[in-house]
Protein backbone atom coordinates (compact mmCIF):
# COMPACT_ATOMS: atom_id res chain seq x y z
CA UNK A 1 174.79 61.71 103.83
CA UNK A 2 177.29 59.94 106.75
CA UNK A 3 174.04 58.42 108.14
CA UNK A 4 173.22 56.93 105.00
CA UNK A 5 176.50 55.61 103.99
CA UNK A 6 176.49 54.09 107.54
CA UNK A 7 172.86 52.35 106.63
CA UNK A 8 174.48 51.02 103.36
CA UNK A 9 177.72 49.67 105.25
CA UNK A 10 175.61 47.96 108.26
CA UNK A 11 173.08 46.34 105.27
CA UNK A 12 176.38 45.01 103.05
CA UNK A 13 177.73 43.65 106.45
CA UNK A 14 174.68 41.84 107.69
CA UNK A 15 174.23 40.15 103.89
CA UNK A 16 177.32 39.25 103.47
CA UNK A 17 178.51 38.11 107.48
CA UNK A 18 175.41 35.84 107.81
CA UNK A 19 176.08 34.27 104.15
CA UNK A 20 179.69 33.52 104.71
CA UNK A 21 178.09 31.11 107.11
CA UNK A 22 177.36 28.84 104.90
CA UNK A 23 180.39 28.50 102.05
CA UNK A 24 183.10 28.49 104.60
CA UNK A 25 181.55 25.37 105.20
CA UNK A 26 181.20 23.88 101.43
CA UNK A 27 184.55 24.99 100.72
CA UNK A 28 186.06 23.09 103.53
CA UNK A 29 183.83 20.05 103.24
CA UNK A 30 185.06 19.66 99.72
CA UNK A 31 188.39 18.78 100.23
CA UNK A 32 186.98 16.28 102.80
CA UNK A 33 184.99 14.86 100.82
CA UNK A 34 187.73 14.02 98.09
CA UNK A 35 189.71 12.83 101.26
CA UNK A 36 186.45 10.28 102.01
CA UNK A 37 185.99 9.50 97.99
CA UNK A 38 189.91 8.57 98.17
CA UNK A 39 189.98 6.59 101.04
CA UNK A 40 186.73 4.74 99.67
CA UNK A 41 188.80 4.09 96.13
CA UNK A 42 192.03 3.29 97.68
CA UNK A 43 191.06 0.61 99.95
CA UNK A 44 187.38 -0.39 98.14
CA UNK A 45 185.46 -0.34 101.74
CA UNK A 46 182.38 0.86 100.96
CA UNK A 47 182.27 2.70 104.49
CA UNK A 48 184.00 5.91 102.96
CA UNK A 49 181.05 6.03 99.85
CA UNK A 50 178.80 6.05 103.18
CA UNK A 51 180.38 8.66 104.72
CA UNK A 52 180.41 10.42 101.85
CA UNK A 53 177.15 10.32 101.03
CA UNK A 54 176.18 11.26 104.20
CA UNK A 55 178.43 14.40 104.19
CA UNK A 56 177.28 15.72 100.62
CA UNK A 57 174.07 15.32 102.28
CA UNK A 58 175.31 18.03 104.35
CA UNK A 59 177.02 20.27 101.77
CA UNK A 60 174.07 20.12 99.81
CA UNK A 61 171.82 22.20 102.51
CA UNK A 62 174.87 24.44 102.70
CA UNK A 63 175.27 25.08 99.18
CA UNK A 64 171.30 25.40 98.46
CA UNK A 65 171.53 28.15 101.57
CA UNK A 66 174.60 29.82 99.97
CA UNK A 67 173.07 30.38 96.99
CA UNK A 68 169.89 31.57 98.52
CA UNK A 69 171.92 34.16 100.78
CA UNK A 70 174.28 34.71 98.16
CA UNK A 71 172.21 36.49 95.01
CA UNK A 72 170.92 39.57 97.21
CA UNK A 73 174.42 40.65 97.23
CA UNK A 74 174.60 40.62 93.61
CA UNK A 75 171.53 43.38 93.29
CA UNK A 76 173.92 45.17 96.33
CA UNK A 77 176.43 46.46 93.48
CA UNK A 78 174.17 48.15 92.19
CA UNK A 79 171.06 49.32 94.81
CA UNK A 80 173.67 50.13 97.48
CA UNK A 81 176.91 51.27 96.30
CA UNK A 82 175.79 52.42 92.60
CA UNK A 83 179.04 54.92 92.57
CA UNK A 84 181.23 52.46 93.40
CA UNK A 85 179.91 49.42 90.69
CA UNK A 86 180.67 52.67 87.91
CA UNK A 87 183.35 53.43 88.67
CA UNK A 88 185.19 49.94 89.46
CA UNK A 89 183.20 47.57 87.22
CA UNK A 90 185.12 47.62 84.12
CA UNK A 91 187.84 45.90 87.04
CA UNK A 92 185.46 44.10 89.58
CA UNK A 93 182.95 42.70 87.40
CA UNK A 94 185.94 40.70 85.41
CA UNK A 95 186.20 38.29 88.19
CA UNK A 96 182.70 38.47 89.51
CA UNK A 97 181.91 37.40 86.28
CA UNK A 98 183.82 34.43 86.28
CA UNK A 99 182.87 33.01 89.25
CA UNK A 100 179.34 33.02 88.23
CA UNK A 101 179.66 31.84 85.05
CA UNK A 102 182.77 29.36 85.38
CA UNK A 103 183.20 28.11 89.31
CA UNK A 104 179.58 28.46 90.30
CA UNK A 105 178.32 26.39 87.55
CA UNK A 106 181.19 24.16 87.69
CA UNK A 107 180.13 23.57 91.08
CA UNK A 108 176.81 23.29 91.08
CA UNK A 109 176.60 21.02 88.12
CA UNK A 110 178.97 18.45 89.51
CA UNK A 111 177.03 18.33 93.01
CA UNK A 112 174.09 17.55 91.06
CA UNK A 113 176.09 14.61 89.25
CA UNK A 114 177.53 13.57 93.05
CA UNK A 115 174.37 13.52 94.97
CA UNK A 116 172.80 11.42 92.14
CA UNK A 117 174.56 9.99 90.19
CA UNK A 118 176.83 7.40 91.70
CA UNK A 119 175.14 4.53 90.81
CA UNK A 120 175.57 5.46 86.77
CA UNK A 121 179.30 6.89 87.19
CA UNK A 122 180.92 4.09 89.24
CA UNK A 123 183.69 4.70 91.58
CA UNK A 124 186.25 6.44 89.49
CA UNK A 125 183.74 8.28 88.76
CA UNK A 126 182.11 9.07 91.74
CA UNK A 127 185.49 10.34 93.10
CA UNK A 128 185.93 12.61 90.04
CA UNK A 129 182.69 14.03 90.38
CA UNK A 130 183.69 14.90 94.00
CA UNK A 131 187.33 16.29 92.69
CA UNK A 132 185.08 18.86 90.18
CA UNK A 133 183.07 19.93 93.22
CA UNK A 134 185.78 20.97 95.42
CA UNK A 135 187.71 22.71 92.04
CA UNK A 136 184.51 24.52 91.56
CA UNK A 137 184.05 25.95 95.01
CA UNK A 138 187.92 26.86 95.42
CA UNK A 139 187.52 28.45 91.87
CA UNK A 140 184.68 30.38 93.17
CA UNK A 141 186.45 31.43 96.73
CA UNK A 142 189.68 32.86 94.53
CA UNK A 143 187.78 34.82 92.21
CA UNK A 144 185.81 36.60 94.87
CA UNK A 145 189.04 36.84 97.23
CA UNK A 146 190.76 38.50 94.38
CA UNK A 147 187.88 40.74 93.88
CA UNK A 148 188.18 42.11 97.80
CA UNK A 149 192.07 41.55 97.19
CA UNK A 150 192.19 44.33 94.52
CA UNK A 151 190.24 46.81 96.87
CA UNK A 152 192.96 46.31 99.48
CA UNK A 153 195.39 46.72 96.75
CA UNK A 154 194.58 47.77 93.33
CA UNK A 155 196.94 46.92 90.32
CA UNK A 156 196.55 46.47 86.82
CA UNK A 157 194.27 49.11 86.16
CA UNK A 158 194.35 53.01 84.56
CA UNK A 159 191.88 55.64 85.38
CA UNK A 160 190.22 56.58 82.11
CA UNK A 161 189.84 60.22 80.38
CA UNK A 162 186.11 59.84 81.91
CA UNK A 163 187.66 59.05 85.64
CA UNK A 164 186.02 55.66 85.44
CA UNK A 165 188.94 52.69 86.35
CA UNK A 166 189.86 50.56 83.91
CA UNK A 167 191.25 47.08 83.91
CA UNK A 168 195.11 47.53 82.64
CA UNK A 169 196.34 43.75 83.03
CA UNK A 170 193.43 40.66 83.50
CA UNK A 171 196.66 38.32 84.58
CA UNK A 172 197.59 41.14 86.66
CA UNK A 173 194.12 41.28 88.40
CA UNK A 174 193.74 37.61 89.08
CA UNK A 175 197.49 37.00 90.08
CA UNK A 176 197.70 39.92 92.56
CA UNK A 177 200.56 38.96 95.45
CA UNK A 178 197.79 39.94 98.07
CA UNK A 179 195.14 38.09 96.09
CA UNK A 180 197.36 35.35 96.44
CA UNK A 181 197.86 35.07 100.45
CA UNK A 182 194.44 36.02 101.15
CA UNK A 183 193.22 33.53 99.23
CA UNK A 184 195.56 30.88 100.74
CA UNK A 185 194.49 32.30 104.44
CA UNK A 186 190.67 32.12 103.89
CA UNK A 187 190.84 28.83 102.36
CA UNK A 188 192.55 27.57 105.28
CA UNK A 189 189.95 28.99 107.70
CA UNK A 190 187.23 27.21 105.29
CA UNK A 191 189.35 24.05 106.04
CA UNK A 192 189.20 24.23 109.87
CA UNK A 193 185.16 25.37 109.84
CA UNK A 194 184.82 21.88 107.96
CA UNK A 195 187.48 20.45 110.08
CA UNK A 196 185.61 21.24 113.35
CA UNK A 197 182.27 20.43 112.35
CA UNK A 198 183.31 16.67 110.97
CA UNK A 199 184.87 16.10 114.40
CA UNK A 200 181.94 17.13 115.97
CA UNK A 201 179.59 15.09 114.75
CA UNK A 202 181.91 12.34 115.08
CA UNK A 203 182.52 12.87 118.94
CA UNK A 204 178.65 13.36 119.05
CA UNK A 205 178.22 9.79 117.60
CA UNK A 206 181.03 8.82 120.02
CA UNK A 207 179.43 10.57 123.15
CA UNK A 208 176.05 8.86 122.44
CA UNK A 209 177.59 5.77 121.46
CA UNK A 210 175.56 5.43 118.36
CA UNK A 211 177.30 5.18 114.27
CA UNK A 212 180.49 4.69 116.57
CA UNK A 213 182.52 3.59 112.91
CA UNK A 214 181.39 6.77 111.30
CA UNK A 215 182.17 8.50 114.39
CA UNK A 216 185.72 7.35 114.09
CA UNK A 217 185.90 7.90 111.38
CA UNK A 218 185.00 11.63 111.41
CA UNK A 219 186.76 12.63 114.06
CA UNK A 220 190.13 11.27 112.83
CA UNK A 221 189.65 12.87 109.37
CA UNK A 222 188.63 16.23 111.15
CA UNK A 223 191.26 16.24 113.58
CA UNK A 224 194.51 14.68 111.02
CA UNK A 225 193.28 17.66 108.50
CA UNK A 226 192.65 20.56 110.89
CA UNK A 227 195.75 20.06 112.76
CA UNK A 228 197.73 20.12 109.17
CA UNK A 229 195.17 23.32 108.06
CA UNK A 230 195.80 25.34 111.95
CA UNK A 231 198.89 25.05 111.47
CA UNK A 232 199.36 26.91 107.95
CA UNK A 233 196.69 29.18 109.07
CA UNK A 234 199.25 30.88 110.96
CA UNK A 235 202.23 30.35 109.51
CA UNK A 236 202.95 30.73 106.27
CA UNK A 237 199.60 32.48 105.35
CA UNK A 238 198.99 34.64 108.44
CA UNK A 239 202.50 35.67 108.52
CA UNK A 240 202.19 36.81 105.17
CA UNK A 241 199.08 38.88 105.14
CA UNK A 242 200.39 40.71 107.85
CA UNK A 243 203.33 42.10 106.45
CA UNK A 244 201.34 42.89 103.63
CA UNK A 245 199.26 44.77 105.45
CA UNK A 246 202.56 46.28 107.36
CA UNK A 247 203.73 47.66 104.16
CA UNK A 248 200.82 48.41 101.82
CA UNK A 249 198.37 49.43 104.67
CA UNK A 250 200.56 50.94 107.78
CA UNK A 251 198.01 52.82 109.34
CA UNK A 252 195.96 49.78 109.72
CA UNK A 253 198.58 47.78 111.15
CA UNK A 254 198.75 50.08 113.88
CA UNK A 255 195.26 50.00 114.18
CA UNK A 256 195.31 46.58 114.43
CA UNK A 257 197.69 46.66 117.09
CA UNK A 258 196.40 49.22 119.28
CA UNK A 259 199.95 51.26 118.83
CA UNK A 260 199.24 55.23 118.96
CA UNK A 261 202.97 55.83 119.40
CA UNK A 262 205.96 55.55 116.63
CA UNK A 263 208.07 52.92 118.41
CA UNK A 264 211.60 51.13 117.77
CA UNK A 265 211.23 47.65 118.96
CA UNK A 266 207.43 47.93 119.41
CA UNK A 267 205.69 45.59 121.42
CA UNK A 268 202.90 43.08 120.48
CA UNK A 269 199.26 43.67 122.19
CA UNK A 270 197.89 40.40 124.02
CA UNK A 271 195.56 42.09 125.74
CA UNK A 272 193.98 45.63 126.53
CA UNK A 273 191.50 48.00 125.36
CA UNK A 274 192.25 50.57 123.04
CA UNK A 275 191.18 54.37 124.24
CA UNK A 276 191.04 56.25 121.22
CA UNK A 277 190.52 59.35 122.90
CA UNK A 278 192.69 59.01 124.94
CA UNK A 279 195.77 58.15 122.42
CA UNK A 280 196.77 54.93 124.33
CA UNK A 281 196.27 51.66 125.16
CA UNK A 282 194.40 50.45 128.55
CA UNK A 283 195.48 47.64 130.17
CA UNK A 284 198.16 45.88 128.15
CA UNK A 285 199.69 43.39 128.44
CA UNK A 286 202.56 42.67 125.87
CA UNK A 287 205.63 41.06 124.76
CA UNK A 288 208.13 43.69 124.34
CA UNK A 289 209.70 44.16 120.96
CA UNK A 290 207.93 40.85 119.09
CA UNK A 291 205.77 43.04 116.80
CA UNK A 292 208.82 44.97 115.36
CA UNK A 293 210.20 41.20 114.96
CA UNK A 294 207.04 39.18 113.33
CA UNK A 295 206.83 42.32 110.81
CA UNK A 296 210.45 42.70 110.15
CA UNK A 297 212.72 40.29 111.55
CA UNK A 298 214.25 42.81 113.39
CA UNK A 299 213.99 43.32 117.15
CA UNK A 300 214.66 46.99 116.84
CA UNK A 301 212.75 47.78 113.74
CA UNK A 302 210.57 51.26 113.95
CA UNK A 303 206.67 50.53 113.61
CA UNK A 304 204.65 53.22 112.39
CA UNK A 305 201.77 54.44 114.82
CA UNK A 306 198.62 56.16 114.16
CA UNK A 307 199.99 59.37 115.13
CA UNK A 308 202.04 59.61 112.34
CA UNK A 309 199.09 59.61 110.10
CA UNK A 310 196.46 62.05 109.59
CA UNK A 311 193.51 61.20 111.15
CA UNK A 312 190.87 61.02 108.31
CA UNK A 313 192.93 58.00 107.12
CA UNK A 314 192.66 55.98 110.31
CA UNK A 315 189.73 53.41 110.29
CA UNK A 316 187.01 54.82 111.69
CA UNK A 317 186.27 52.09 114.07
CA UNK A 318 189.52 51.58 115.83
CA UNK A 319 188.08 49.27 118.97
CA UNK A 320 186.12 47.12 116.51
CA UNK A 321 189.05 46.40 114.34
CA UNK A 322 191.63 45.80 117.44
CA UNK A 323 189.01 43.56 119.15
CA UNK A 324 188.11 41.65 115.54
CA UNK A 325 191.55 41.19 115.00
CA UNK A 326 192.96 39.93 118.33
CA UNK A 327 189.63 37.53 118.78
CA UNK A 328 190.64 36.18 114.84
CA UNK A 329 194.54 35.81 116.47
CA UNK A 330 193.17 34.22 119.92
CA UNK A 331 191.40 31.72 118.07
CA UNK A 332 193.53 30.44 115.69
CA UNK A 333 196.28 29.91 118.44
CA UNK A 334 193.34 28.26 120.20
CA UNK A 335 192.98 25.99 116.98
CA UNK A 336 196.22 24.97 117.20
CA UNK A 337 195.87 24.01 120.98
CA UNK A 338 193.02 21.76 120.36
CA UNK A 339 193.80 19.53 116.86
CA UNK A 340 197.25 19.35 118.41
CA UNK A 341 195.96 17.89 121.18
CA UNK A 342 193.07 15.48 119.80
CA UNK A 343 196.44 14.68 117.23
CA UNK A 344 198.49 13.33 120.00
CA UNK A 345 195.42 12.13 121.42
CA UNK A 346 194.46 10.13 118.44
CA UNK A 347 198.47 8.65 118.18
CA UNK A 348 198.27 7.52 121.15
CA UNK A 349 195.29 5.30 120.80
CA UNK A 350 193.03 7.35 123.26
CA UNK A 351 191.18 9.89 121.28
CA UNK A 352 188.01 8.12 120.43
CA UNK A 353 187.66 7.27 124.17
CA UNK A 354 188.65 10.34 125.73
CA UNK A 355 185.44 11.71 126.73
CA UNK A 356 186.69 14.77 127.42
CA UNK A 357 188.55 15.24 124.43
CA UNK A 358 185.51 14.65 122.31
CA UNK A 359 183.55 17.03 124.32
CA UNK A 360 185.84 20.02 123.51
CA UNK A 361 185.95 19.26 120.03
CA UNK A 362 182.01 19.03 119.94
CA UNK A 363 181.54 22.32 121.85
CA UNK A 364 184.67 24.22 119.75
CA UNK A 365 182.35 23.89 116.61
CA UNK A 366 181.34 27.52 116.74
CA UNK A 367 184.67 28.78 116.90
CA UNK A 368 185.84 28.82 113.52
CA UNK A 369 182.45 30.63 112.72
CA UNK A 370 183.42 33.05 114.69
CA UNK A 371 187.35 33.28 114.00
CA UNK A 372 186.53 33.48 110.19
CA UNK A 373 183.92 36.16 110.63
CA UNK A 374 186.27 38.08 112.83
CA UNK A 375 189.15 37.81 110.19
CA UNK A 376 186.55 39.47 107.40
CA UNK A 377 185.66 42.45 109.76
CA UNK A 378 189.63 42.92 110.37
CA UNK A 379 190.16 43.14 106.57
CA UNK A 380 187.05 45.16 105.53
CA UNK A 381 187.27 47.79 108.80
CA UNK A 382 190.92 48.13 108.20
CA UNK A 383 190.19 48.94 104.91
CA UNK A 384 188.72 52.44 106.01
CA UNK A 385 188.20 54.81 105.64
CA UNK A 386 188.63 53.30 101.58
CA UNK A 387 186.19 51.35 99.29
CA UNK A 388 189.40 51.67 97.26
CA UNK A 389 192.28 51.66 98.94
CA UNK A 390 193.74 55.07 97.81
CA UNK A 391 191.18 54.96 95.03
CA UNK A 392 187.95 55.56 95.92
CA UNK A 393 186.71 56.53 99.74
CA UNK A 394 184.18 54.65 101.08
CA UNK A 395 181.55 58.05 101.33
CA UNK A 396 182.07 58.28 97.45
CA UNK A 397 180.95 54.46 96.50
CA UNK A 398 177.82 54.25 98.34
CA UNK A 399 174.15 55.41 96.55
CA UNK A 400 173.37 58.94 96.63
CA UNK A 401 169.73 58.43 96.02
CA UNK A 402 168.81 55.79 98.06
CA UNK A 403 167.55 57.43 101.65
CA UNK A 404 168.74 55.93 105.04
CA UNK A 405 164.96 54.67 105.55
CA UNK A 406 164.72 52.82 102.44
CA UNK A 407 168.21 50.80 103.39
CA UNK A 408 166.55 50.30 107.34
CA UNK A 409 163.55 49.27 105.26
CA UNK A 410 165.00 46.72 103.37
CA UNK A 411 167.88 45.68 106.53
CA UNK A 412 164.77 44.81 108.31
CA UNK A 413 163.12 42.76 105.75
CA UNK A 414 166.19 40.56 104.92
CA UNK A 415 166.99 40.17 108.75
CA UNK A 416 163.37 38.96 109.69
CA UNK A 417 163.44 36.77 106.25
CA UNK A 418 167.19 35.24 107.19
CA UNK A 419 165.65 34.43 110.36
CA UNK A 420 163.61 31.99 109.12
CA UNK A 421 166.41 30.78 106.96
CA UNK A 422 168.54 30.04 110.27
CA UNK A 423 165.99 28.23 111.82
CA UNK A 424 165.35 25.89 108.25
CA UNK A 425 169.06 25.71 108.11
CA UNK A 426 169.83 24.47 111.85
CA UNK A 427 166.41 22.03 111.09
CA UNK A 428 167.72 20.26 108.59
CA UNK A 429 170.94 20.35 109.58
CA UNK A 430 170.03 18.53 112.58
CA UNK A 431 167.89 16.34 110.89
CA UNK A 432 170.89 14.51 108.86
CA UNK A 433 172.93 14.47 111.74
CA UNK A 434 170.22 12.88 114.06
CA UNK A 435 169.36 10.07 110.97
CA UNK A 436 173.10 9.62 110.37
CA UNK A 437 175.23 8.15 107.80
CA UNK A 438 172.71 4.57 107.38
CA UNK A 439 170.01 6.54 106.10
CA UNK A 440 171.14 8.23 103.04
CA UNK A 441 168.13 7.21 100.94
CA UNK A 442 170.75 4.26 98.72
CA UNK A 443 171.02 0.76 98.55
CA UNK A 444 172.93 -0.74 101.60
CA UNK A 445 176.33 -2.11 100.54
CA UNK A 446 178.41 -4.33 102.38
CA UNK A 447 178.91 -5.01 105.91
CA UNK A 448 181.04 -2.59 107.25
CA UNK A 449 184.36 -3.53 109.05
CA UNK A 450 184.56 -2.41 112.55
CA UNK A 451 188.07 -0.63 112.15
CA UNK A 452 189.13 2.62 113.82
CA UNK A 453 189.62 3.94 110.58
């Protein structure tokens, strides 16, 4: 039964870590491309419409892959964790619901109109066709968010006389506190993805000296909107979440954190290796008493560590979730380091011919790919050992009658198939990026103005 459940788990996790690839990236390229759309309408240089052209171009193949990646999940609710979708979808299928039927659409529909329609809408709108694209993708990252958000902490509902959990409160559901900071955390990571891969591909245009006014122009939109989005990432959002998860989910904080040991003033983790059988932590290397102070505000303040817990409540992979966690941590300090950089960079009139400047940002694109993915294996691990948290455990969620070979089966099948789906995506990917922004397939407008803008 274990082995199963593990088959199930490793099959959900594959799915849904290789199609996160792709709408971390639509999400964040929406807002950028209102912020192109805007510039284009506020100073009537038809440079921006180029650029953003060229950039829906790109959210397009995103989107199309998304969608693609996206539906087999669906079918998961029900071929993998059958238990689980009776139980919990009188609550869960409320907001899964929505987001098919209200943001999806919403989004989808409104692409359509932006990628085609720009000659019939004219530039107002143009721009408000962009505005209804990024609205529809945010709509559709807070209903899922909340969805995950009530299985880290489930309000609003009642069990019923048939043990099945009902929805209590539908305002309750969607305006769930953790709902609320998880959403405003992952939206922020979406940011920086799209952040990081628009200064890129302007540094590439810089570094080959080809586009060289789109490149400018990318890499100063990137960098003045990732530095603004690193920023928030960690403080007010991360700081948030984690005392969310120091008082709703303890024994994953210490988890987190590598802590075995109840302490007073307990330390934060930099580094080391966590040896769970063992009790202790190899290695460390820590700053005494800041843990007790980022949770608490109090340099003395007792942390809770795993051995006050019983053990079948500790996440069952311990050195996965302190490695996912510190990697999401290391990252997003490293975010900081970089857009605050290419920021001071960029006011002092050197950015766009600091060569080595552009080369980090290039080369940092796959960071946020990996920071974001880290942060979802942090939340979901730390969840453990609960589908539920205090509901339902995740051994009681999964399919009972679906064997461990028929999941390998099928895990096999989508990870040969997603293959090929990599390799299309990174094609035409590349394919935009290598035409660039002149050859969107439109009518060339005006000249464009050689600005650093």
């Amino acid at each position: 039964m274990q082995h199963a459940v593990d088959a199930h788990r490793l099959h959900f996790a594959f799915t849904i870590t290789f199609h996160y690839i792709f709408p971390q990236l639509t999400m964040g390229l929406a807002l950028l491309l209102v912020y192109l759309k805007t510039k284009a309408l506020r100073t009537g240089d038809d440079h921006y419409n180029r650029a953003a052209r060229f950039w829906g171009k790109i959210f397009g193949i995103n989107f199309a892959m998304g969608v693609v990646t996206g539906i087999p999940m669906e079918f998961q609710f029900g071929t993998n964790w059958a238990e689980f979708s009776k139980s919990a979808g009188g609550v869960i299928g409320q907001t899964l619901a929505m987001e098919g039927v209200f943001s999806f659409f919403l989004e989808s529909s409104f692409l359509g109109v932006f990628l085609f329609g720009e000659q019939k809408l004219g530039r107002i709108g143009h721009w408000w066709s962009a505005f209804l694209v990024w609205l529809g993708s945010w709509l559709s990252g807070y209903f899922i968010v909340a969805t995950d958000a009530w299985m880290q902490h489930p309000v609003a509902y009642h069990v019923g006389a048939n043990g099945r959990i009902e929805l209590a409160s539908f305002w309750g559901l969607l305006l769930n506190k953790w709902a609320l900071w998880q959403y405003a955390h992952t939206m922020l990571g979406a940011v920086q993805t799209g952040c990081f891969v628009m200064a890129a591909v302007g540094a590439f245009y810089l570094l080959t000296h080809r586009d060289e006014v789109y490149g400018r122009t990318f890499v100063k939109g990137g960098v003045l909107v990732g530095v603004v989005a690193a920023v928030l990432q960690l403080y007010p959002t991360g700081d948030a979440q984690g005392k969310l998860v120091a008082t709703q989910q303890p024994v994953t904080l210490a988890a987190m954190e590598g802590l075995f040991q109840s302490e007073q003033g307990a330390p934060l983790a930099i580094l080391g290796q966590p040896d769970v059988d063992q009790r202790k932590l190899d290695n460390p290397m820590e700053i005494p008493r800041m843990l007790s102070f980022l949770t608490y505000q109090k340099w003395k303040a007792n942390i809770q560590g795993l051995n006050d817990f019983p053990q079948d409540l500790w996440p069952d992979r311990i050195e996965m979730l302190y490695y996912s966690y510190h990697i999401m941590v290391g990252l997003g300090t490293i975010f900081i380091a970089v857009m605050g950089l290419a920021a001071l960079q960029l006011w002092r009139g050197k950015l766009f011919k600091s060569r080595w400047m552009l080369w980090l940002l290039m080369l940092s694109v796959p960071l946020p790919y990996i920071a974001n993915t880290a942060g979802w294996i942090t939340a979901e691990i730390g969840r453990q050992p609960w589908l539920i948290y205090g509901l339902m455990r995740t051994t009681q969620g999964s399919s009972p009658r679906v064997s461990a070979g028929s999941v390998w089966f099928t895990l096999i099948g989508f990870m040969g198939m997603y293959s090929v789906l990599a390799i299309l995506w990174l094609f035409l990917s590349w394919r935009e990026v290598e035409l660039g922004p002149e050859h969107t397939g439109h009518l060339p407008g005006p000249a464009l103005a050689d600005s650093d803008d």
